[in-house]
N, C-alpha and C. Protein backbone atom coordinates (compact mmCIF):
# COMPACT_ATOMS: atom_id res chain seq x y z
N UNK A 1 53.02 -11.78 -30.57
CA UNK A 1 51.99 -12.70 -30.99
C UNK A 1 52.63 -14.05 -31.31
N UNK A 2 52.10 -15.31 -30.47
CA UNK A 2 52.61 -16.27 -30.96
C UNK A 2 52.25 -16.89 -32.39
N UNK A 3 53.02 -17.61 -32.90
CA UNK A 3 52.36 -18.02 -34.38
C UNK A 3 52.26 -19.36 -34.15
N UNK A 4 50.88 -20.09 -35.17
CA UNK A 4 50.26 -20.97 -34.61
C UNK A 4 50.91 -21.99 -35.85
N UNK A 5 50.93 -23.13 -35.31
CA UNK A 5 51.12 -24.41 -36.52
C UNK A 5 50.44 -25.54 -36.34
N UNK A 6 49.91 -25.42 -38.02
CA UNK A 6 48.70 -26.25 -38.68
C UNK A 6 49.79 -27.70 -38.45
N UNK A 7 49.34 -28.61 -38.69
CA UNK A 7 49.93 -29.75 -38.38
C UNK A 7 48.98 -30.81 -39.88
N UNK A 8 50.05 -31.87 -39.95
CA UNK A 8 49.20 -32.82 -40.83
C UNK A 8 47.81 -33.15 -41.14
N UNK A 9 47.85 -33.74 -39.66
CA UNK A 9 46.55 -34.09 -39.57
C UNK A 9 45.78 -33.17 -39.41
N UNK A 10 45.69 -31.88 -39.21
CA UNK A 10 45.05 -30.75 -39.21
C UNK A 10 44.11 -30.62 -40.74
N UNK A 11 45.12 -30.71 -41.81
CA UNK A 11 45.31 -30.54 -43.27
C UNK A 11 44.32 -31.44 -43.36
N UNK A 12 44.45 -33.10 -43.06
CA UNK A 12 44.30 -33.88 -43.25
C UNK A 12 42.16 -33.80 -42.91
N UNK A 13 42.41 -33.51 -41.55
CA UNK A 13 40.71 -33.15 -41.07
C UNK A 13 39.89 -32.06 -42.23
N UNK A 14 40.74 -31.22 -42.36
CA UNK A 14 39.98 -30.16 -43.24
C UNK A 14 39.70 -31.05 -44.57
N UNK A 15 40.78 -32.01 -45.42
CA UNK A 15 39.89 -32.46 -46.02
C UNK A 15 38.57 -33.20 -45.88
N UNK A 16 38.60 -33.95 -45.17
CA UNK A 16 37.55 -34.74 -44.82
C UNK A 16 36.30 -33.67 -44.12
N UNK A 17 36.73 -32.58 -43.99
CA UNK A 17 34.83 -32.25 -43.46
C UNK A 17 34.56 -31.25 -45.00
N UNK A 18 35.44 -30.93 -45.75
CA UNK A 18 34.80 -30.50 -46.97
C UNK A 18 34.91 -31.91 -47.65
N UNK A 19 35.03 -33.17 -47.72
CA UNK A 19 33.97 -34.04 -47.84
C UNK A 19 32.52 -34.42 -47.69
N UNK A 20 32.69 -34.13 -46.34
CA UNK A 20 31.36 -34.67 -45.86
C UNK A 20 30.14 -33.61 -46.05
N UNK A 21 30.79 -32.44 -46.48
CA UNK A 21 30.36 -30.83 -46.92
C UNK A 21 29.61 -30.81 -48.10
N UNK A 22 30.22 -31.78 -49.19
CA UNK A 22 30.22 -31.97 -50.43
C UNK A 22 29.33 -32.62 -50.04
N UNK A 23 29.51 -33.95 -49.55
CA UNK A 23 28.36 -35.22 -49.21
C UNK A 23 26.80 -35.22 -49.04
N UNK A 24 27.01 -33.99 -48.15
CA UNK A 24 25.88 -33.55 -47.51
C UNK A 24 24.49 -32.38 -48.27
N UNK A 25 25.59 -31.77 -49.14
CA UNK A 25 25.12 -30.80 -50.57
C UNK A 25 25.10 -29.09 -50.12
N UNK A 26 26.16 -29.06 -49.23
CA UNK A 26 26.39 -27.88 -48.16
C UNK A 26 26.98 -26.88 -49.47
N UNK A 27 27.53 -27.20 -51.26
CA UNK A 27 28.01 -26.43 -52.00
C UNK A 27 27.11 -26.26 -53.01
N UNK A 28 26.99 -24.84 -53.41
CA UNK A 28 26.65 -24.78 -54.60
C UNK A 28 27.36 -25.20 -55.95
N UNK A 29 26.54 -25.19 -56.96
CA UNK A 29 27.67 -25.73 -58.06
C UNK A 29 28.86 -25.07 -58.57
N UNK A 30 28.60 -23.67 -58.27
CA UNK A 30 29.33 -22.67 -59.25
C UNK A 30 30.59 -22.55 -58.00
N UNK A 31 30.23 -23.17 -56.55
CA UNK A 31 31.46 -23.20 -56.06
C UNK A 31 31.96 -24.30 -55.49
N UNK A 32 31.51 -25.38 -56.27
CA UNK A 32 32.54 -26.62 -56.74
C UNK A 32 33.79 -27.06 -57.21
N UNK A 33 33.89 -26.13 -58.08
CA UNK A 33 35.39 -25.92 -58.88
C UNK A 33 36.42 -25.26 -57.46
N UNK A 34 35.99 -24.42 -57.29
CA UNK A 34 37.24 -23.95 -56.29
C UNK A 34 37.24 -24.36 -54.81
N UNK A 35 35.84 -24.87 -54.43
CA UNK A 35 36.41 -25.91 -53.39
C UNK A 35 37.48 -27.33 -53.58
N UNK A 36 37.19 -27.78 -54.85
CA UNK A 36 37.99 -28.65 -55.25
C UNK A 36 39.27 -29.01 -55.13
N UNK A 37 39.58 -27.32 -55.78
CA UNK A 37 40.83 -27.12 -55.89
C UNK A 37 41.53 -26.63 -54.93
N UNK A 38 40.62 -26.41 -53.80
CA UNK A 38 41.23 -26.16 -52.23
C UNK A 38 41.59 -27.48 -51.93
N UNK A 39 40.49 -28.35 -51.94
CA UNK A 39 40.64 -29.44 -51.08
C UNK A 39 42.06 -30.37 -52.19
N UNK A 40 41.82 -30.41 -52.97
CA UNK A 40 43.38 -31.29 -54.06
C UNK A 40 44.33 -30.46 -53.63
N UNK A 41 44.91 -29.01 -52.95
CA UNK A 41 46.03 -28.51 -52.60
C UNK A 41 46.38 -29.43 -51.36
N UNK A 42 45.14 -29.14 -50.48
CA UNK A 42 45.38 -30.04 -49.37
C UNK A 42 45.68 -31.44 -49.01
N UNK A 43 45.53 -31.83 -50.12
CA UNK A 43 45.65 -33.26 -49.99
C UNK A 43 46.78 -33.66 -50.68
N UNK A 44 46.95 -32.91 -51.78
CA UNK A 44 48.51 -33.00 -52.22
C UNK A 44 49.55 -32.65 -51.06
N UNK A 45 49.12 -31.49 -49.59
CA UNK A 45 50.36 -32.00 -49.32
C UNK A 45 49.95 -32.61 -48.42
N UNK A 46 48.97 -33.05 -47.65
CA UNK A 46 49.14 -34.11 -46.64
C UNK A 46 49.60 -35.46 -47.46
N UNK A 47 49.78 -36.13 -48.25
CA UNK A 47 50.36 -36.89 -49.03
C UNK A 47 51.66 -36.34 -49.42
N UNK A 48 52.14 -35.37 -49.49
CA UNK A 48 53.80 -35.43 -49.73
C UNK A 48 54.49 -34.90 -48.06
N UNK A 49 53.69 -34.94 -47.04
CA UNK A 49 54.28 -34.81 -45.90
C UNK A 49 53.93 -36.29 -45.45
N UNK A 50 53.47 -36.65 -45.57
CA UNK A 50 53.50 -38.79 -45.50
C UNK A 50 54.61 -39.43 -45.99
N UNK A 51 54.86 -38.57 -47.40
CA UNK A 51 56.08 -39.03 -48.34
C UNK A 51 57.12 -39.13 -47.35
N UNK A 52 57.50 -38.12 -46.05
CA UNK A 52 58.84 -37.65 -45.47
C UNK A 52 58.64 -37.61 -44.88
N UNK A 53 57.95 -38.45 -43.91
CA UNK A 53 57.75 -38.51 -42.83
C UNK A 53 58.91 -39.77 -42.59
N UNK A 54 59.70 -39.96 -41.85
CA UNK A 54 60.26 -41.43 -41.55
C UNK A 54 59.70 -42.22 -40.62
N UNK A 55 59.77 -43.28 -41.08
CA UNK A 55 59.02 -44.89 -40.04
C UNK A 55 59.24 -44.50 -39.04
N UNK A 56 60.81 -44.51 -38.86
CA UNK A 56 61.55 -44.84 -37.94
C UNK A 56 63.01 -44.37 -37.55
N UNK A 57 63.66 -43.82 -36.70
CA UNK A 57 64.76 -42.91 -36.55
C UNK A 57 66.15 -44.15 -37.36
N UNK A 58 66.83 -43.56 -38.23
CA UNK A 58 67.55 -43.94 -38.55
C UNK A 58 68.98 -44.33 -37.79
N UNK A 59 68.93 -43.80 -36.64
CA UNK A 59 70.21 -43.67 -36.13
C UNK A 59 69.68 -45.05 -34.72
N UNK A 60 68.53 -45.36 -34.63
CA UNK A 60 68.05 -46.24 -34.21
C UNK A 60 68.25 -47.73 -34.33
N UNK A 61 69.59 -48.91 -33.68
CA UNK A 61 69.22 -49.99 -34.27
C UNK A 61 68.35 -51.04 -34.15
N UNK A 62 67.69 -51.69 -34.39
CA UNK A 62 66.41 -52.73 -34.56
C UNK A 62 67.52 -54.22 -34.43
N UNK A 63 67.24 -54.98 -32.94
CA UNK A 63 67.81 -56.20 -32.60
C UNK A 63 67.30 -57.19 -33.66
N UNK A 64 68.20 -58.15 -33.81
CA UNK A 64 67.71 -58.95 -35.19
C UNK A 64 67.41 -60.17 -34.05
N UNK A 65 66.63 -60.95 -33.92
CA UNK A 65 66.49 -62.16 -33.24
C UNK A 65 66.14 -63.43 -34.20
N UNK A 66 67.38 -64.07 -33.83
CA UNK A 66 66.97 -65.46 -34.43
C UNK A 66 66.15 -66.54 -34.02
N UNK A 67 65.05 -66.95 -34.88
CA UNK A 67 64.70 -68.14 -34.47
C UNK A 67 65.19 -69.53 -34.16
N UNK A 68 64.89 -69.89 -33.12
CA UNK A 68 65.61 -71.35 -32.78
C UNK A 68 64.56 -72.79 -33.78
N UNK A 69 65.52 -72.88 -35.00
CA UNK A 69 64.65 -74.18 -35.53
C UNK A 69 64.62 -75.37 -35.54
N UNK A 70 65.67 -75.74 -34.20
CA UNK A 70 65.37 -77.21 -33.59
C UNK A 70 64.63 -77.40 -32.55
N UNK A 71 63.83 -78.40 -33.06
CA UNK A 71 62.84 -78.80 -32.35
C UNK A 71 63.18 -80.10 -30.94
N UNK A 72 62.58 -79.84 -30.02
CA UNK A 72 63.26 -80.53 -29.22
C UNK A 72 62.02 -81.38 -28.75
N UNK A 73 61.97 -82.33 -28.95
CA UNK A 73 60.57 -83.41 -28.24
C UNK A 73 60.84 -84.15 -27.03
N UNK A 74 59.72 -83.88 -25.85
CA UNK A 74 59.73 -84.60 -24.90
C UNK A 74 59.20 -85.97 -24.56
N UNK A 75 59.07 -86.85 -25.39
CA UNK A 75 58.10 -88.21 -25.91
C UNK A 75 58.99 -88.93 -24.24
């Protein structure tokens, strides 16, 4: 059996449709509390997998280009 992987933005979607879940009045009250606390797990870690995510490969260098600040006029 292959095993499947949830991904960020995966995490990230599930919060947002038990948003729009909430929004919509798709919960009862008495199971408010523990949707809640589903959806704040989830979002705690799609926010600490943002944390570590890197920009940009470190081993990567970024050309520095200088601007030329003489101006040269053709009058």
């Amino acid at each position: 059996m292959e095993a499947k992987v949830i991904t960020v933005q995966d995490l990230a979607g599930i919060v947002s449709i038990i948003d729009v879940c909430s929004q919509r009045g798709a919960f009862r009250g008495e199971e408010l509390s523990g949707v809640g606390r589903v959806r704040e797990s989830l979002l705690a870690e799609v926010q600490a997998q943002q944390v570590e995510a890197p920009t940009a490969p470190a081993a990567v260098d970024v050309p520095q280009v200088e601007a030329d600040t003489s101006e040269e006029s053709s009058d």
